[in-house]
PDB file of N, CA and C in Angstrom:
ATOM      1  N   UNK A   1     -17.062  -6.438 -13.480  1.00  0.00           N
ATOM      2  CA  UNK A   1     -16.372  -5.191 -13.209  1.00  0.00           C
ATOM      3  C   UNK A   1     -15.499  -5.311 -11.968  1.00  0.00           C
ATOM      4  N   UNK A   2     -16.157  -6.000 -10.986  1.00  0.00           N
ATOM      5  CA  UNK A   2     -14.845  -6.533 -10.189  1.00  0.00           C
ATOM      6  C   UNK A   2     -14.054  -7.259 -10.120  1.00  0.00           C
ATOM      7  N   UNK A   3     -13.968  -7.994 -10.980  1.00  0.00           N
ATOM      8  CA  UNK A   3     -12.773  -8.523 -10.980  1.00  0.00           C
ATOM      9  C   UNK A   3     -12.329  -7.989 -12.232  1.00  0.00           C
ATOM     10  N   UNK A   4     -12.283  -6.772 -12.618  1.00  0.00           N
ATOM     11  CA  UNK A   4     -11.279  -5.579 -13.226  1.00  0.00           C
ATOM     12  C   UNK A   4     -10.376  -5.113 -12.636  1.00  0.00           C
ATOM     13  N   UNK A   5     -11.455  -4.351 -11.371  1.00  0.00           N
ATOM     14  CA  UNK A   5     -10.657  -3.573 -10.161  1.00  0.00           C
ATOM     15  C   UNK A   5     -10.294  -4.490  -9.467  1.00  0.00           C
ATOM     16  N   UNK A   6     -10.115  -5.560  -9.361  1.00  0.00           N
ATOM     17  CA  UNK A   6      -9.083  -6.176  -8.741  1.00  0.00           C
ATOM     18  C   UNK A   6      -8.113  -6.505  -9.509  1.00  0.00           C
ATOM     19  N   UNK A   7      -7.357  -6.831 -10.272  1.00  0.00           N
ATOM     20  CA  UNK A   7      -6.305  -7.139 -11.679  1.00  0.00           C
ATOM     21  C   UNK A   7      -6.126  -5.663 -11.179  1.00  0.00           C
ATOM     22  N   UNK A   8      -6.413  -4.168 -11.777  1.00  0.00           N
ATOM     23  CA  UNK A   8      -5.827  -2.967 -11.535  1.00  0.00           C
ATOM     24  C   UNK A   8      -5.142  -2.630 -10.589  1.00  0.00           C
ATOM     25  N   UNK A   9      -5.869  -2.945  -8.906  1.00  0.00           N
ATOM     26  CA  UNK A   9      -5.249  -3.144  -7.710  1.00  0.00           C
ATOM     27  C   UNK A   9      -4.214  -3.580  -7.860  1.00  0.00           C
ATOM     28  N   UNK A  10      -4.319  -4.820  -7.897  1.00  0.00           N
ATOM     29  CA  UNK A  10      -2.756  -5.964  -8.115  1.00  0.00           C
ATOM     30  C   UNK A  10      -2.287  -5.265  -8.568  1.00  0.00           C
ATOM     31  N   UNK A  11      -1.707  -4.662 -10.124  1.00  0.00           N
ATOM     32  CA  UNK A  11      -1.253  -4.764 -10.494  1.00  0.00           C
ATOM     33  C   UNK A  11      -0.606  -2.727 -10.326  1.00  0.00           C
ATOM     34  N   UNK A  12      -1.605  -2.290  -9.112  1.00  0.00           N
ATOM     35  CA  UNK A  12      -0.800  -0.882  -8.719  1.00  0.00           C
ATOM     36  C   UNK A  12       0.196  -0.868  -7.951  1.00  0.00           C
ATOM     37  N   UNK A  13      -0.373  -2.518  -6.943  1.00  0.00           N
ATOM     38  CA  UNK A  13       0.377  -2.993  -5.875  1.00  0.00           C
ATOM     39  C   UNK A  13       1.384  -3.362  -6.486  1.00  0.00           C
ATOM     40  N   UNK A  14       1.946  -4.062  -7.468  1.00  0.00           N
ATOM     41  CA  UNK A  14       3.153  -5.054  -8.072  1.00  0.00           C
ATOM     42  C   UNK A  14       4.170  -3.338  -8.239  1.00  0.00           C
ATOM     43  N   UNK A  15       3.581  -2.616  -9.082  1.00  0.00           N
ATOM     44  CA  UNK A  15       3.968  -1.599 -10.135  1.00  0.00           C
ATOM     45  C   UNK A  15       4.880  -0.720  -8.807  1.00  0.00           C
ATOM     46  N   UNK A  16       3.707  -0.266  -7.790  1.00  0.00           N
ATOM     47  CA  UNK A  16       4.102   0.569  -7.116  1.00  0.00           C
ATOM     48  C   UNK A  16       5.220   0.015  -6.035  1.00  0.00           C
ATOM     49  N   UNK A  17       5.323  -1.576  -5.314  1.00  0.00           N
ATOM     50  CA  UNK A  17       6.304  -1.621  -4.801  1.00  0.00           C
ATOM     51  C   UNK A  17       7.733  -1.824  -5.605  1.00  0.00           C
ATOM     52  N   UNK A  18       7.861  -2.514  -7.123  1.00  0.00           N
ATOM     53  CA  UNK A  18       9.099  -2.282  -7.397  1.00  0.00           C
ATOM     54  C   UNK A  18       9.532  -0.901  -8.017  1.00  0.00           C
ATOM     55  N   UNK A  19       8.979   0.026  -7.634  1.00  0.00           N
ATOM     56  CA  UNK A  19       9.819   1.568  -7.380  1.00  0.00           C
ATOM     57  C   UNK A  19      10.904   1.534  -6.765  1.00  0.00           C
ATOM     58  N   UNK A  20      12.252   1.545  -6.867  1.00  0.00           N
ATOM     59  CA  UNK A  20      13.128   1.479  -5.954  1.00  0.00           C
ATOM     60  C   UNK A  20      13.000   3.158  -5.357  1.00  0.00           C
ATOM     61  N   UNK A  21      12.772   3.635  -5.795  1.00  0.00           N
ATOM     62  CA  UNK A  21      13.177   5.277  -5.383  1.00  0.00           C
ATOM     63  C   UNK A  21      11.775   5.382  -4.394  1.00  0.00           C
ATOM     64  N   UNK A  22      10.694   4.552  -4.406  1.00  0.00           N
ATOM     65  CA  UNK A  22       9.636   4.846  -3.382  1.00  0.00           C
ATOM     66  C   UNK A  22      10.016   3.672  -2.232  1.00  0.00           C
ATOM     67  N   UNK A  23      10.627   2.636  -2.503  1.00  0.00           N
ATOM     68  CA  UNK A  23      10.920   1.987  -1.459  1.00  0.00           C
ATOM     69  C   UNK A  23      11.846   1.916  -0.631  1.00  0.00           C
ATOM     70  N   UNK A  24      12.551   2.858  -1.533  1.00  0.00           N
ATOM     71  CA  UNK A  24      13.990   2.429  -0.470  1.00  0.00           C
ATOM     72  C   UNK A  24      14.468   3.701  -0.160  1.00  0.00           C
ATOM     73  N   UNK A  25      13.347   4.636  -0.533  1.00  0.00           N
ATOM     74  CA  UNK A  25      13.596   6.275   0.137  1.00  0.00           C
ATOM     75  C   UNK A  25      12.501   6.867   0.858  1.00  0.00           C
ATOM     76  N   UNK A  26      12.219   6.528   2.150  1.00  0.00           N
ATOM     77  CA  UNK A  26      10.731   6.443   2.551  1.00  0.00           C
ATOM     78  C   UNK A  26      11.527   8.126   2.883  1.00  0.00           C
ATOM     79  N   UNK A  27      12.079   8.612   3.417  1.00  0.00           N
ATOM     80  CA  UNK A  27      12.064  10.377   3.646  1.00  0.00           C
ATOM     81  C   UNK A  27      11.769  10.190   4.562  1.00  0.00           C
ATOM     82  N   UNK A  28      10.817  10.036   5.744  1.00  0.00           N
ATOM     83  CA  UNK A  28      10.207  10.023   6.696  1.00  0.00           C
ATOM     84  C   UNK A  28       9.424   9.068   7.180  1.00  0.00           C
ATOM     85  N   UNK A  29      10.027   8.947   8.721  1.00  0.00           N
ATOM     86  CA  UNK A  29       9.149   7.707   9.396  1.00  0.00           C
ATOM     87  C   UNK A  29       7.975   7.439   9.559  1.00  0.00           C
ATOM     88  N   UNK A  30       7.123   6.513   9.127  1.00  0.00           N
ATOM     89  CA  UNK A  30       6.115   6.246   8.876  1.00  0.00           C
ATOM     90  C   UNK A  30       5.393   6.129  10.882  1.00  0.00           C
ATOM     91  N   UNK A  31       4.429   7.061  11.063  1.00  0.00           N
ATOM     92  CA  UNK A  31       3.320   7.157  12.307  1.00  0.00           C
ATOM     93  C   UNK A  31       3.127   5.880  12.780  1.00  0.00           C
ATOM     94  N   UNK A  32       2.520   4.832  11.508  1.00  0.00           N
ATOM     95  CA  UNK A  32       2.066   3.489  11.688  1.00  0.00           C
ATOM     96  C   UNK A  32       3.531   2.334  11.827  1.00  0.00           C
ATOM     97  N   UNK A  33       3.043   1.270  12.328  1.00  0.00           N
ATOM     98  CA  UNK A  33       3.855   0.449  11.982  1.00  0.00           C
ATOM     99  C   UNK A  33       3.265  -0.511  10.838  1.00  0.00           C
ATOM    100  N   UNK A  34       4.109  -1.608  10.009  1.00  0.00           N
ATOM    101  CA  UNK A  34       3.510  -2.502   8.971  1.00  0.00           C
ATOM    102  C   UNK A  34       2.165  -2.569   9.511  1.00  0.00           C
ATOM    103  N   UNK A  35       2.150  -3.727  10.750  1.00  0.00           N
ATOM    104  CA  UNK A  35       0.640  -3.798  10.798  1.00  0.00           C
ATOM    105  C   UNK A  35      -0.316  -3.154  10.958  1.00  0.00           C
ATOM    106  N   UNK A  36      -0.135  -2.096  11.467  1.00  0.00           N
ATOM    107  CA  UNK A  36      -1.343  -0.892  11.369  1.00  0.00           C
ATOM    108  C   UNK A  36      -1.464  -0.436  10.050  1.00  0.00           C
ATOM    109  N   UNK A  37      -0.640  -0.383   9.385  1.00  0.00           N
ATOM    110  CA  UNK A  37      -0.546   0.109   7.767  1.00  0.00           C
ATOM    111  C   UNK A  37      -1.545  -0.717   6.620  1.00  0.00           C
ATOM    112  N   UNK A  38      -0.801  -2.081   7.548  1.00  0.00           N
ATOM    113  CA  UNK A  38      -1.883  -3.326   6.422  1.00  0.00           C
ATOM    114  C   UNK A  38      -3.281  -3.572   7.174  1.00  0.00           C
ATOM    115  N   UNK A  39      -3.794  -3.237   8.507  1.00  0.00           N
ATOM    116  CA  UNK A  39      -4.671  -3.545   8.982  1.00  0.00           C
ATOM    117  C   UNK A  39      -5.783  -2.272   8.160  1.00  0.00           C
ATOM    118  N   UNK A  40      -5.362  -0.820   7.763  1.00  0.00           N
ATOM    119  CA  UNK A  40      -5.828  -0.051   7.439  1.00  0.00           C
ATOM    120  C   UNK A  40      -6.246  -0.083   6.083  1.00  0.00           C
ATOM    121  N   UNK A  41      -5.316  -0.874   5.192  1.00  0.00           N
ATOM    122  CA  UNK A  41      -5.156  -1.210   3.799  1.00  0.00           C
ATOM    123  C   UNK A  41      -6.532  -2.010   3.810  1.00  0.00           C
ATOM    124  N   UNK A  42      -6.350  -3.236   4.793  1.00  0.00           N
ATOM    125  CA  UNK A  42      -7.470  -4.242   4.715  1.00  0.00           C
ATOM    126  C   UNK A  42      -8.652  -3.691   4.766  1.00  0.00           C
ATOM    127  N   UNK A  43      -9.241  -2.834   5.545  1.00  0.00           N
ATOM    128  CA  UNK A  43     -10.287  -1.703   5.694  1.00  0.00           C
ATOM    129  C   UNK A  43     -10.725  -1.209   5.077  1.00  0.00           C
ATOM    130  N   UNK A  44     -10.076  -0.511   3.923  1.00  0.00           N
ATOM    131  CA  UNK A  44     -10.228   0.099   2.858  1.00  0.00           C
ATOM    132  C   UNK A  44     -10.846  -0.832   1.792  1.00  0.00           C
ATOM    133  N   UNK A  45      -9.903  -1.530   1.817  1.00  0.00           N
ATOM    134  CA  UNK A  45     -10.517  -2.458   0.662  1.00  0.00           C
ATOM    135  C   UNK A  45     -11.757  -3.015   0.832  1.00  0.00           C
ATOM    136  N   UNK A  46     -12.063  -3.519   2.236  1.00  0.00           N
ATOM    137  CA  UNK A  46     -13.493  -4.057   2.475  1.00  0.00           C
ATOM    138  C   UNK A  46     -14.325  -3.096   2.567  1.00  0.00           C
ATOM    139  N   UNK A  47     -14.342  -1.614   2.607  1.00  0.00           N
ATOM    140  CA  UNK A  47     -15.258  -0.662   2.844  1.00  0.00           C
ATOM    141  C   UNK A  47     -15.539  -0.582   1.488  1.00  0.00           C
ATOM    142  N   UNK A  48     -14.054  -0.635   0.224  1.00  0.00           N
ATOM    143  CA  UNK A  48     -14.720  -0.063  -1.033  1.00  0.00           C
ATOM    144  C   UNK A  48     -15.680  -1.055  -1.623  1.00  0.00           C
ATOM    145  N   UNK A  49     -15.609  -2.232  -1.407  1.00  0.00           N
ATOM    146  CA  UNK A  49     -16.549  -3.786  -1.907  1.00  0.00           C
ATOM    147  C   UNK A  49     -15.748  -4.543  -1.905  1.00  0.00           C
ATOM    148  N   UNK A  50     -14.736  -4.739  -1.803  1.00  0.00           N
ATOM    149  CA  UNK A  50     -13.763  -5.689  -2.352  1.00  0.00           C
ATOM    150  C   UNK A  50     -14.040  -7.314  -1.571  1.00  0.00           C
ATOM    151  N   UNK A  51     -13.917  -8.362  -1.613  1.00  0.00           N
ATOM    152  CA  UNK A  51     -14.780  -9.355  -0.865  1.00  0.00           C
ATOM    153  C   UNK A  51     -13.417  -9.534  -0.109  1.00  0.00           C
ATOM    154  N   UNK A  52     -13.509 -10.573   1.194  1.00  0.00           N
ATOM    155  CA  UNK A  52     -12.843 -11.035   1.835  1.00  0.00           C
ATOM    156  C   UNK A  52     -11.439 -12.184   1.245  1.00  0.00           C
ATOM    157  N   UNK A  53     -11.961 -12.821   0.443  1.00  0.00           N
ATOM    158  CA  UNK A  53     -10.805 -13.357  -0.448  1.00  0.00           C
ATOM    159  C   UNK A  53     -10.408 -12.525  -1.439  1.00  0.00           C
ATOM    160  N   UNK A  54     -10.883 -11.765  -2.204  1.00  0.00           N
ATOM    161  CA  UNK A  54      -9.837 -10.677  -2.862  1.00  0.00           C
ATOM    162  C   UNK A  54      -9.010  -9.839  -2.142  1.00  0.00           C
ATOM    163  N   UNK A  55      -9.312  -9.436  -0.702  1.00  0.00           N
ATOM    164  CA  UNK A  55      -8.898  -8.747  -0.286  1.00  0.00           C
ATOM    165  C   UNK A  55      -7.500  -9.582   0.148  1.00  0.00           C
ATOM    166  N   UNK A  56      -7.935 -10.636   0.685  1.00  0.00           N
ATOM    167  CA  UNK A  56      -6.785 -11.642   1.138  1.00  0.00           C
ATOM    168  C   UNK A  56      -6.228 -11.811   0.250  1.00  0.00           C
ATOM    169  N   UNK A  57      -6.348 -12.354  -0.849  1.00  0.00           N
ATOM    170  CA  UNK A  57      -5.133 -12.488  -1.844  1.00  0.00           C
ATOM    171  C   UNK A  57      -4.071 -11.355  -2.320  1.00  0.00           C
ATOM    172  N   UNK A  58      -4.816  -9.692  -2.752  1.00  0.00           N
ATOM    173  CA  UNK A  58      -3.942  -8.850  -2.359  1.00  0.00           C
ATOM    174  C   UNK A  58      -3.206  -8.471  -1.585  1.00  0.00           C
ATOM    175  N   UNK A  59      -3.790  -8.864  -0.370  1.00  0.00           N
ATOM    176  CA  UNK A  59      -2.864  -8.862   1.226  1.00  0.00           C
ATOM    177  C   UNK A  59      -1.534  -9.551   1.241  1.00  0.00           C
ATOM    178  N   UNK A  60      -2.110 -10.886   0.751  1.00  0.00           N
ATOM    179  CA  UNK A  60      -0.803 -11.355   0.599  1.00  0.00           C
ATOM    180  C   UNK A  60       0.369 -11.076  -0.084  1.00  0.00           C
ATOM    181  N   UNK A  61      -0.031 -11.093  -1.105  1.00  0.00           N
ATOM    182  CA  UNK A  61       0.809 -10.876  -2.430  1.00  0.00           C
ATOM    183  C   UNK A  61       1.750  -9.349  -1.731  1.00  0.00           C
ATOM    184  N   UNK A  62       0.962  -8.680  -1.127  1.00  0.00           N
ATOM    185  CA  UNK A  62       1.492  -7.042  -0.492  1.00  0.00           C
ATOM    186  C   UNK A  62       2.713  -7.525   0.242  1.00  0.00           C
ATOM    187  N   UNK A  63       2.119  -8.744   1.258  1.00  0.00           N
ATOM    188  CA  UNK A  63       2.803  -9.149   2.198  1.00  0.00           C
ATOM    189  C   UNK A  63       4.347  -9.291   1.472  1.00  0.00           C
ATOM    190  N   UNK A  64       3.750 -10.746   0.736  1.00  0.00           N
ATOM    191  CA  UNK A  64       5.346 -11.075  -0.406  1.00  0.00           C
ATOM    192  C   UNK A  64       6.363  -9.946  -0.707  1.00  0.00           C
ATOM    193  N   UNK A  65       5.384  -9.275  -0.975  1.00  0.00           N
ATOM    194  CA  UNK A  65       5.934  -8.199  -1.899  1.00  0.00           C
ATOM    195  C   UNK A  65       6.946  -7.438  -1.541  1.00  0.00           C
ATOM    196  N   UNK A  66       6.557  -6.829   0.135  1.00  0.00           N
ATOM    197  CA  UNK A  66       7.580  -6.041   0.702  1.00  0.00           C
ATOM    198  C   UNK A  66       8.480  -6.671   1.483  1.00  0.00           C
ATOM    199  N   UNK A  67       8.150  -8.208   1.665  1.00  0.00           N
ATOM    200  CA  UNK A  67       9.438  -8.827   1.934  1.00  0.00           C
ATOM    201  C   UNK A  67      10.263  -8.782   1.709  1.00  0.00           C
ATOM    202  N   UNK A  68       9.980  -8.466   0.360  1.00  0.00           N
ATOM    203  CA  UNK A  68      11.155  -8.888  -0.585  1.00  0.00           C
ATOM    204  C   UNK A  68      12.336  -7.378  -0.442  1.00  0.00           C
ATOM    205  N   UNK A  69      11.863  -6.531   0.002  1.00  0.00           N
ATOM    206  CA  UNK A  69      12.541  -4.953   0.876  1.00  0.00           C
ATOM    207  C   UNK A  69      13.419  -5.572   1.489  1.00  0.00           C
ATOM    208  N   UNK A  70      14.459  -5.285   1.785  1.00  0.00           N
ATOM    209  CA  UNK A  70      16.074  -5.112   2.698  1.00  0.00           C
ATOM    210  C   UNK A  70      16.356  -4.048   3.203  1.00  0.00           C
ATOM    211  N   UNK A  71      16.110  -4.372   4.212  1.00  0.00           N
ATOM    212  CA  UNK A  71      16.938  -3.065   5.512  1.00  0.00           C
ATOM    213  C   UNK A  71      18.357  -2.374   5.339  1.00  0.00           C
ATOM    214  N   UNK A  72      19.058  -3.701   4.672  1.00  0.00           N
ATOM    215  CA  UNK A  72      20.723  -3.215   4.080  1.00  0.00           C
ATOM    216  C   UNK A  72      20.493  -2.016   2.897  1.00  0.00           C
ATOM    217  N   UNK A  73      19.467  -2.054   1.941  1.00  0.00           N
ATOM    218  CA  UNK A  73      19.360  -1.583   0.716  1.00  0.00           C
ATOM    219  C   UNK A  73      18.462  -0.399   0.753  1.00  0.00           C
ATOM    220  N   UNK A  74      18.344   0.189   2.543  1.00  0.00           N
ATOM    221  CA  UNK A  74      17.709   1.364   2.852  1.00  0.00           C
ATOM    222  C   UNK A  74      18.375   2.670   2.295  1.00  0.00           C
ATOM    223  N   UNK A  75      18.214   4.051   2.062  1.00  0.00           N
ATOM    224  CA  UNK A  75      19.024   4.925   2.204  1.00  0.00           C
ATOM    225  C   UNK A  75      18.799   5.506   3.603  1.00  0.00           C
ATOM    226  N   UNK A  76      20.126   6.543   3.928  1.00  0.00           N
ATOM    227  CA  UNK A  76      20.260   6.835   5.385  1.00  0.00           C
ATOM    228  C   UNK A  76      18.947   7.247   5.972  1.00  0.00           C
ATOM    229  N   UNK A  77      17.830   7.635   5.615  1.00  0.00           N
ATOM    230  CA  UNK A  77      16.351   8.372   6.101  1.00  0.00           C
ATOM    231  C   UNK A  77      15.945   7.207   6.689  1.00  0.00           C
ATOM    232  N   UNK A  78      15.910   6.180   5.492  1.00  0.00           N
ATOM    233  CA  UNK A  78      15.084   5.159   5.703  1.00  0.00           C
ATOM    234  C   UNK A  78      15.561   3.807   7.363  1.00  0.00           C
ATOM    235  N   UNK A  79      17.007   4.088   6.722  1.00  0.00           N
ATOM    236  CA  UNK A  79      18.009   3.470   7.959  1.00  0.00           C
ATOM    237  C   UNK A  79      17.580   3.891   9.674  1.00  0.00           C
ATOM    238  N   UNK A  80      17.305   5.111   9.133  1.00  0.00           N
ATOM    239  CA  UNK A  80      16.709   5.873  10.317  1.00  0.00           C
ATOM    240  C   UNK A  80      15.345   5.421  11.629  1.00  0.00           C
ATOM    241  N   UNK A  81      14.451   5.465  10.232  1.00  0.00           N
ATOM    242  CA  UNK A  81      12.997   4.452  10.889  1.00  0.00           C
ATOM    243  C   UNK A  81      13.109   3.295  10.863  1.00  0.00           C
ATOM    244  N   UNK A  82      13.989   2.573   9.813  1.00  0.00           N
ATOM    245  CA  UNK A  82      14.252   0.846  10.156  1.00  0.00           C
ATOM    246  C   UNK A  82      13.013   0.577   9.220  1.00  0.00           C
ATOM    247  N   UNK A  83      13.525  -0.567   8.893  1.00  0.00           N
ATOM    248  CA  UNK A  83      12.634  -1.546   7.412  1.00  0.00           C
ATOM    249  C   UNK A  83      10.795  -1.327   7.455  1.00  0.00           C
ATOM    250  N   UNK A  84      10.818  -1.605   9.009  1.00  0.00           N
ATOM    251  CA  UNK A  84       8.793  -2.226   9.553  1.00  0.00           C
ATOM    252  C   UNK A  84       8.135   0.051   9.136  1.00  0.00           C
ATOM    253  N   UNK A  85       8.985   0.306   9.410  1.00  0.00           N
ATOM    254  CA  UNK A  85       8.256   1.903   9.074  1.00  0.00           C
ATOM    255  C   UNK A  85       8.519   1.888   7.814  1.00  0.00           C
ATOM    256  N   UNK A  86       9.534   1.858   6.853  1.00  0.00           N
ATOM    257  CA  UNK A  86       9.830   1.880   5.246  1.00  0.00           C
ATOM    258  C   UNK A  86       8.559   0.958   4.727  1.00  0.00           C
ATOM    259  N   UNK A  87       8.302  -0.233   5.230  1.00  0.00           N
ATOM    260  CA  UNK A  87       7.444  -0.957   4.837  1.00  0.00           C
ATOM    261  C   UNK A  87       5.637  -0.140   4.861  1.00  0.00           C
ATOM    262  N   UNK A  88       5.482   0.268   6.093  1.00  0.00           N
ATOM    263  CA  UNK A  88       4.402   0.984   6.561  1.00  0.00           C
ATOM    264  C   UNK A  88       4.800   2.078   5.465  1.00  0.00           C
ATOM    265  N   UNK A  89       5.394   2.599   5.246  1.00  0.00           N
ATOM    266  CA  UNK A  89       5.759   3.910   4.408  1.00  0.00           C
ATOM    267  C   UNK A  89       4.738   3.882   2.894  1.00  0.00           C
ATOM    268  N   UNK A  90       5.374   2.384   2.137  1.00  0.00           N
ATOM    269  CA  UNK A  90       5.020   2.335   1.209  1.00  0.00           C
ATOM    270  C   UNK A  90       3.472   1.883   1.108  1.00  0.00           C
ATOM    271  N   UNK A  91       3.002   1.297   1.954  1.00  0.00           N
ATOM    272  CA  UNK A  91       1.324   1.193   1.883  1.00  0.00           C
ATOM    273  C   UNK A  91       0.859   2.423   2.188  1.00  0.00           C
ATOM    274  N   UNK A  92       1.095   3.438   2.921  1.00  0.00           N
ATOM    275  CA  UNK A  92       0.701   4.175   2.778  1.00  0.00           C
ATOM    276  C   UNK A  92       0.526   5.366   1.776  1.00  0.00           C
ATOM    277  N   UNK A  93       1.381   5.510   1.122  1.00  0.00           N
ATOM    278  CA  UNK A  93       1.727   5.360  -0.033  1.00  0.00           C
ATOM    279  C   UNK A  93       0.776   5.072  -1.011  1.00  0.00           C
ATOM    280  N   UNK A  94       0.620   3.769  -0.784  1.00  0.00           N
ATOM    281  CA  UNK A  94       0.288   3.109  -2.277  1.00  0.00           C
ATOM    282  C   UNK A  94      -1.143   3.422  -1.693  1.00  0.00           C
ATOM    283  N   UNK A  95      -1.473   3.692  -0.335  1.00  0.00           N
ATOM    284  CA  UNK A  95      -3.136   4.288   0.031  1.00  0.00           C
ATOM    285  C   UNK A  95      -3.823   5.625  -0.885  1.00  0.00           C
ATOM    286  N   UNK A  96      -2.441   6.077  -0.498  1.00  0.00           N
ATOM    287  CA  UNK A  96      -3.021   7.533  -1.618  1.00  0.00           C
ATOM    288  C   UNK A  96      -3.189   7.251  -2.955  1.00  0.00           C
ATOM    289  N   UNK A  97      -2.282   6.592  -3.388  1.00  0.00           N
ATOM    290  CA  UNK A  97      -2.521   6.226  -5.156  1.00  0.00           C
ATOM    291  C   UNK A  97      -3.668   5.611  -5.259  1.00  0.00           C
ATOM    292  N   UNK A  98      -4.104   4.896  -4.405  1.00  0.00           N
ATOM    293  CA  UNK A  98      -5.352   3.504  -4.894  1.00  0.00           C
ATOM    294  C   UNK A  98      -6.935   4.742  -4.259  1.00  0.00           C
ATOM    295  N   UNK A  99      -6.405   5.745  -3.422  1.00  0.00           N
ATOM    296  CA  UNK A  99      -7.536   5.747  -2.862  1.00  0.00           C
ATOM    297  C   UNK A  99      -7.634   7.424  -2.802  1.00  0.00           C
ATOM    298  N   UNK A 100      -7.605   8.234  -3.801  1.00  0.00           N
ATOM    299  CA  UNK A 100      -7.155   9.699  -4.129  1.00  0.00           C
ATOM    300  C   UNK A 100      -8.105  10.653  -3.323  1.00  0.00           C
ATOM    301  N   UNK A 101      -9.361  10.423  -2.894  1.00  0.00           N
ATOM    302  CA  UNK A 101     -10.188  11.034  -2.116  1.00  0.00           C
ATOM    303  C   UNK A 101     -10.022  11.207  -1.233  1.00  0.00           C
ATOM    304  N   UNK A 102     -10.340  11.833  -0.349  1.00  0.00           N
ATOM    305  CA  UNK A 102     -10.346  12.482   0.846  1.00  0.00           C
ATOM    306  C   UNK A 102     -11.706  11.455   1.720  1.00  0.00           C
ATOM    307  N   UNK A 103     -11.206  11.426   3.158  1.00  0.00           N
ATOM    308  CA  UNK A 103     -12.140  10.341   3.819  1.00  0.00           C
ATOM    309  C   UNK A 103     -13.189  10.723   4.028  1.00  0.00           C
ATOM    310  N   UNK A 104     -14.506  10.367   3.609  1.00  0.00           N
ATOM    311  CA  UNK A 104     -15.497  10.893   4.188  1.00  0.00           C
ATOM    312  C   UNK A 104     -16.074  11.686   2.867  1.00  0.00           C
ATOM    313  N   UNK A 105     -15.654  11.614   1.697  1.00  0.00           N
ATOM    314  CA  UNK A 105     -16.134  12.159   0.748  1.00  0.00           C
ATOM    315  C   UNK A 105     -16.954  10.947   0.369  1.00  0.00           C
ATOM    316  N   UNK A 106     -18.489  11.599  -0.704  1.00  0.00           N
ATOM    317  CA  UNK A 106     -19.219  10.869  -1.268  1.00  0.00           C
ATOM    318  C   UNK A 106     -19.188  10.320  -2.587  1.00  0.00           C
ATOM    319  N   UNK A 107     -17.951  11.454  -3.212  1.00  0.00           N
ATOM    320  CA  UNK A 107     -18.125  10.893  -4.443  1.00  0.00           C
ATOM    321  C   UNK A 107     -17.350   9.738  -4.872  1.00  0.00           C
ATOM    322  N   UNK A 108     -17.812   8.728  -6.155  1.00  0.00           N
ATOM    323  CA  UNK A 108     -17.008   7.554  -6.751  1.00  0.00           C
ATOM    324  C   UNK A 108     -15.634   7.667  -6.740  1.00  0.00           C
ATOM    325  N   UNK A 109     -15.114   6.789  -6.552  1.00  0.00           N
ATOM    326  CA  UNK A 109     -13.807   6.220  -7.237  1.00  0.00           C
ATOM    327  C   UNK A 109     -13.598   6.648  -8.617  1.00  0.00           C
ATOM    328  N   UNK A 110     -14.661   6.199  -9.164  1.00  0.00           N
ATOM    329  CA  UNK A 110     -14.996   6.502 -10.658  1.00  0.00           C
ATOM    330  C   UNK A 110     -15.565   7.689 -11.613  1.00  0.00           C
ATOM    331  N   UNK A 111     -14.986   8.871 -10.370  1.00  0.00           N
ATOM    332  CA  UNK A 111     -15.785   9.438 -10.917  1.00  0.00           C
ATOM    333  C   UNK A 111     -14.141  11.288 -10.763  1.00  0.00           C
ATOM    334  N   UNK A 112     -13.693  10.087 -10.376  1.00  0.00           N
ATOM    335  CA  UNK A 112     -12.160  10.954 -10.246  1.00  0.00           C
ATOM    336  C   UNK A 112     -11.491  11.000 -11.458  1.00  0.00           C
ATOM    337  N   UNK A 113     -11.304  12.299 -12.047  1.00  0.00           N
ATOM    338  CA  UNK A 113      -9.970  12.084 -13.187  1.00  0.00           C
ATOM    339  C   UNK A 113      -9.119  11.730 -12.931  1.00  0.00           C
TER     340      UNK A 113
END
């Protein structure tokens, strides 16, 4: 079963950064910067079970992923906070999609419609 929810992860992570309309329109400057964004991501994942090499391999792949983002290919909002907040933008982001609960709640993952 975990290595289900991991393939799903990946593949919210793949799905959700080539959104152009979520990446390259963050609306508003992201609080965090990248690394606080991915240090928080990493957290999450190890709090929900996820092991230390799954977690790393998603990390990375995240990493890749928003590299692949251009500062030129911002719209003016995004131009605004500059690429490292657009970047922070979209993990956070993709926090709410992967992680729909509220902090500190007891109930499952699995147990969310």
């Amino acid at each position: 079963m975990n290595g289900m929810r991991l393939v799903i992860v990946f593949t919210g992570v793949a799905l959700f950064l080539t959104q152009p309309s979520v990446a390259f329109s963050a609306g508003q400057c992201s609080p965090k910067s990248y690394r606080e964004a991915r240090l928080a991501m990493t957290s999450r994942l190890l709090a929900t079970g996820y092991s230390k090499a799954q977690v790393s391999f998603l990390m990375r792949n995240t990493d890749h992923m928003t590299s692949a983002l251009r500062s030129d290919r911002l719209n003016n909002n995004g131009k605004v906070c500059g690429i490292d907040s657009a970047k922070a933008h979209v993990l956070g982001c993709l926090d709410k999609q992967l992680f729909p609960l509220k902090r500190g709640s007891n109930a499952s993952l699995d147990e969310v419609n």
